[in-house]
C-alpha atoms as a PDB file:
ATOM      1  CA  UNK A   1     -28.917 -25.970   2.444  1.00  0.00           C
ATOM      2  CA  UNK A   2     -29.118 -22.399   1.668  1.00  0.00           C
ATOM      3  CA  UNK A   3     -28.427 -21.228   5.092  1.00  0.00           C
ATOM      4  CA  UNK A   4     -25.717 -22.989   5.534  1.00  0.00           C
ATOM      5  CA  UNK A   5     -24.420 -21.291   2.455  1.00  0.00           C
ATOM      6  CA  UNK A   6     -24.902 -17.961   3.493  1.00  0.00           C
ATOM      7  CA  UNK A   7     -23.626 -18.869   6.958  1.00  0.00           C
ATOM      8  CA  UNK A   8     -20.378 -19.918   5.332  1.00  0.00           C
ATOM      9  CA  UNK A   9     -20.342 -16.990   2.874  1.00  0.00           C
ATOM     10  CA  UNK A  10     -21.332 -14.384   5.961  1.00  0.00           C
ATOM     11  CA  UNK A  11     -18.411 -16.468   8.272  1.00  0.00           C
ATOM     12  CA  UNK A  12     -15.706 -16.487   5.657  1.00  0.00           C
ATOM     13  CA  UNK A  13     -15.852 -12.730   4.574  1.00  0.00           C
ATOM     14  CA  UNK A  14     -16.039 -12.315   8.812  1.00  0.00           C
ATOM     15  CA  UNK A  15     -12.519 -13.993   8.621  1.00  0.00           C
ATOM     16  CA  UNK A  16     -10.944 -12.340   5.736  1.00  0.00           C
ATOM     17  CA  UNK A  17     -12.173  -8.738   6.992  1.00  0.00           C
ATOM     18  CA  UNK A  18     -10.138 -10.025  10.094  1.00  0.00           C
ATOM     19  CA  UNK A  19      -7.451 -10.615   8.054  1.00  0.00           C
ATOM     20  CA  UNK A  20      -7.253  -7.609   6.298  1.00  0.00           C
ATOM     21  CA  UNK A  21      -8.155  -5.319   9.484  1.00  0.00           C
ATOM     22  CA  UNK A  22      -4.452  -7.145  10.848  1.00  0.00           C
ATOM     23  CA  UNK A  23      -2.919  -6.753   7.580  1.00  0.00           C
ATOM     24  CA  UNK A  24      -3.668  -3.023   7.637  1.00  0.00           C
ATOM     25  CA  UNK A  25      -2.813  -2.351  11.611  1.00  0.00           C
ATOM     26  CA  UNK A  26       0.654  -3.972  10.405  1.00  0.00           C
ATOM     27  CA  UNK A  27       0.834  -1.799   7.371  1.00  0.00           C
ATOM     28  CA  UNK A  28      -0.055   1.397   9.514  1.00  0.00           C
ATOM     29  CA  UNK A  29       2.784   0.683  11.802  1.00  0.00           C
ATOM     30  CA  UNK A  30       5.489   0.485   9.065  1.00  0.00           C
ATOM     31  CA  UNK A  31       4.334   4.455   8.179  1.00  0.00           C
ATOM     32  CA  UNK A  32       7.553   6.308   8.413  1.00  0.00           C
ATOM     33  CA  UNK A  33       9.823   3.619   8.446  1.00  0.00           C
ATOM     34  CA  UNK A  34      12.873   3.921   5.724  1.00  0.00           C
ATOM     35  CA  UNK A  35      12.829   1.080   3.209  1.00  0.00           C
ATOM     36  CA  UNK A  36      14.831   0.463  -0.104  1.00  0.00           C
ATOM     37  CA  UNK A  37      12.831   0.848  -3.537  1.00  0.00           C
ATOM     38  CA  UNK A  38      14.446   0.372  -7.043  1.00  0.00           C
ATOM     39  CA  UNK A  39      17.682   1.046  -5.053  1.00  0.00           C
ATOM     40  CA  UNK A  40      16.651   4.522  -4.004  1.00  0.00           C
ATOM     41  CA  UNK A  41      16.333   5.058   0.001  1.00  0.00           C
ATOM     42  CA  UNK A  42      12.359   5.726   0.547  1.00  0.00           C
ATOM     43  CA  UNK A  43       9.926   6.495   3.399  1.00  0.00           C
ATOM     44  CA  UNK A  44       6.288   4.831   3.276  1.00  0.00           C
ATOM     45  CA  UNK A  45       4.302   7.572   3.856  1.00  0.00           C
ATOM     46  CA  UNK A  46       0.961   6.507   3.242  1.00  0.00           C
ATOM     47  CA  UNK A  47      -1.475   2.903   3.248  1.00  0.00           C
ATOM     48  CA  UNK A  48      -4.428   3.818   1.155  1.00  0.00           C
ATOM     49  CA  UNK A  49      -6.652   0.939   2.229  1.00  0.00           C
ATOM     50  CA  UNK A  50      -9.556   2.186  -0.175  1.00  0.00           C
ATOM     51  CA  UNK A  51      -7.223   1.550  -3.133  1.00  0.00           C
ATOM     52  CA  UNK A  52      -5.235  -1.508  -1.235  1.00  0.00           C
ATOM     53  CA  UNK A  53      -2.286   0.445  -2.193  1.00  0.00           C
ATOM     54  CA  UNK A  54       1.291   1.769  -0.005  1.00  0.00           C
ATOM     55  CA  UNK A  55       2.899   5.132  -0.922  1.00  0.00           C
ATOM     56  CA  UNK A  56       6.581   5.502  -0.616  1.00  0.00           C
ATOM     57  CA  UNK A  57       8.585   8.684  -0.953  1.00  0.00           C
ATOM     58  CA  UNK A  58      12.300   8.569  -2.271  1.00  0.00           C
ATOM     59  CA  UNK A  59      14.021  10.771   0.086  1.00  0.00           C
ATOM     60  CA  UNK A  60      17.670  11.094  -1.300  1.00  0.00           C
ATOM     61  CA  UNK A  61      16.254  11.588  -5.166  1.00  0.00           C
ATOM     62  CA  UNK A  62      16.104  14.301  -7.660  1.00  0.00           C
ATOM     63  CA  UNK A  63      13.356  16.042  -7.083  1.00  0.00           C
ATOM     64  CA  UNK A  64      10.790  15.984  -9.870  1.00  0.00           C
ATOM     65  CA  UNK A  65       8.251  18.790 -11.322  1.00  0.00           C
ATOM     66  CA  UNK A  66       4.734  18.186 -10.338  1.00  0.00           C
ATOM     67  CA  UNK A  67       1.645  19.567 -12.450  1.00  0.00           C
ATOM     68  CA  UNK A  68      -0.936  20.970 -10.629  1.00  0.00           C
ATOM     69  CA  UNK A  69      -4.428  19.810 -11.990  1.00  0.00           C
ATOM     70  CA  UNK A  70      -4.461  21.645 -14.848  1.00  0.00           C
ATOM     71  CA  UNK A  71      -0.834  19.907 -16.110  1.00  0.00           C
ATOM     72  CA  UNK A  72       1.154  23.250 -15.141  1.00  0.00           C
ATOM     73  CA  UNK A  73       4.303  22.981 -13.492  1.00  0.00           C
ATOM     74  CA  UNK A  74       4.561  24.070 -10.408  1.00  0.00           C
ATOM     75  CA  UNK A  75       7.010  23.097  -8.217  1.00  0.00           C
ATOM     76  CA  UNK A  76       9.804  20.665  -7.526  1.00  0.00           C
ATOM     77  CA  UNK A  77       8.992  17.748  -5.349  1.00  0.00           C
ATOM     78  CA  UNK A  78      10.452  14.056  -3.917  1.00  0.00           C
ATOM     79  CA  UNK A  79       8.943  11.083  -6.400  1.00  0.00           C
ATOM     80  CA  UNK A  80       6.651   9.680  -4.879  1.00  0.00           C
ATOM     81  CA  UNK A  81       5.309   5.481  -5.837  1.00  0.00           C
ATOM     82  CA  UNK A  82       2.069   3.781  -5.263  1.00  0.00           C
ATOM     83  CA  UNK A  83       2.519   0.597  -4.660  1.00  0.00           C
ATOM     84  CA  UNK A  84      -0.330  -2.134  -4.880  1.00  0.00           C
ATOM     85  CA  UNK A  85      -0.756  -4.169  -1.644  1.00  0.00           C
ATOM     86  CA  UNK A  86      -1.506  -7.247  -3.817  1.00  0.00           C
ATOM     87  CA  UNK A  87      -0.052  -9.149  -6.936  1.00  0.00           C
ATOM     88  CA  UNK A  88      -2.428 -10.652  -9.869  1.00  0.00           C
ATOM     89  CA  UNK A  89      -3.083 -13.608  -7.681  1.00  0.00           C
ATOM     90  CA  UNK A  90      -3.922 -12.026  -4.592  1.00  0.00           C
ATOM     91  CA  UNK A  91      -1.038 -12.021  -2.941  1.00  0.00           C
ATOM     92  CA  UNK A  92       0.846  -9.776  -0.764  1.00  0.00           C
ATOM     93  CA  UNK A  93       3.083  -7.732  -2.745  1.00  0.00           C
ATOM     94  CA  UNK A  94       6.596  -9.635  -2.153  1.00  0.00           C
ATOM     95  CA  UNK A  95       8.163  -6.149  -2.234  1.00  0.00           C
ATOM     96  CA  UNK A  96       6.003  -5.198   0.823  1.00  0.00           C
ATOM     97  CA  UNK A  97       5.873  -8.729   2.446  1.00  0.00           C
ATOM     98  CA  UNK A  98       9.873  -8.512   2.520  1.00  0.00           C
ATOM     99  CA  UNK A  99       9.278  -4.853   4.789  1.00  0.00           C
ATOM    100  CA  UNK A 100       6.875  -6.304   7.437  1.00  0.00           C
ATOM    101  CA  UNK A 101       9.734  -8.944   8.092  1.00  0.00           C
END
């Protein structure tokens, strides 16, 4: 009975690694593409699959100050958003599901 267990547990994180290695290829491939954010025209830039997260850049903004570590301003710079890859119930982000159509 216990084998069979782990067999399952070892088998279904096999699948769902497979699902997130094609979830991230697909991510990877919309780096660069222009999207719409908040109504500001943005560029992902960036899938942080460490953090399951997607960083867009607003091109056409303001630009915003940026600290440096030590909360000094240093220079102007595009906002940039993290976005998380997944919502409170594990599911893709709708915001990002709606770019990968």
């Amino acid at each position: 009975m216990i084998s069979v267990l782990v067999w399952n547990t070892v088998n279904n994180q096999r699948e769902a690694g497979l699902m997130e290695t094609k979830l991230l290829q697909q991510l990877r491939l919309l780096v660069g593409k222009p999207v719409e954010y908040h109504g500001h025209a943005c560029r992902i830039i960036e899938v942080l699959d460490s953090e399951n997260a997607l960083v867009v850049r607003c091109e056409g903004s303001q630009r915003i100050i940026q600290s440096n570590q030590f909360g000094e301003a240093t220079r102007r710079v595009q906002q940039c958003h993290t976005l998380p890859l997944f919502d409170e119930d594990d599911k893709l982000n709708p915001v990002i599901d709606g770019w990968l159509e």
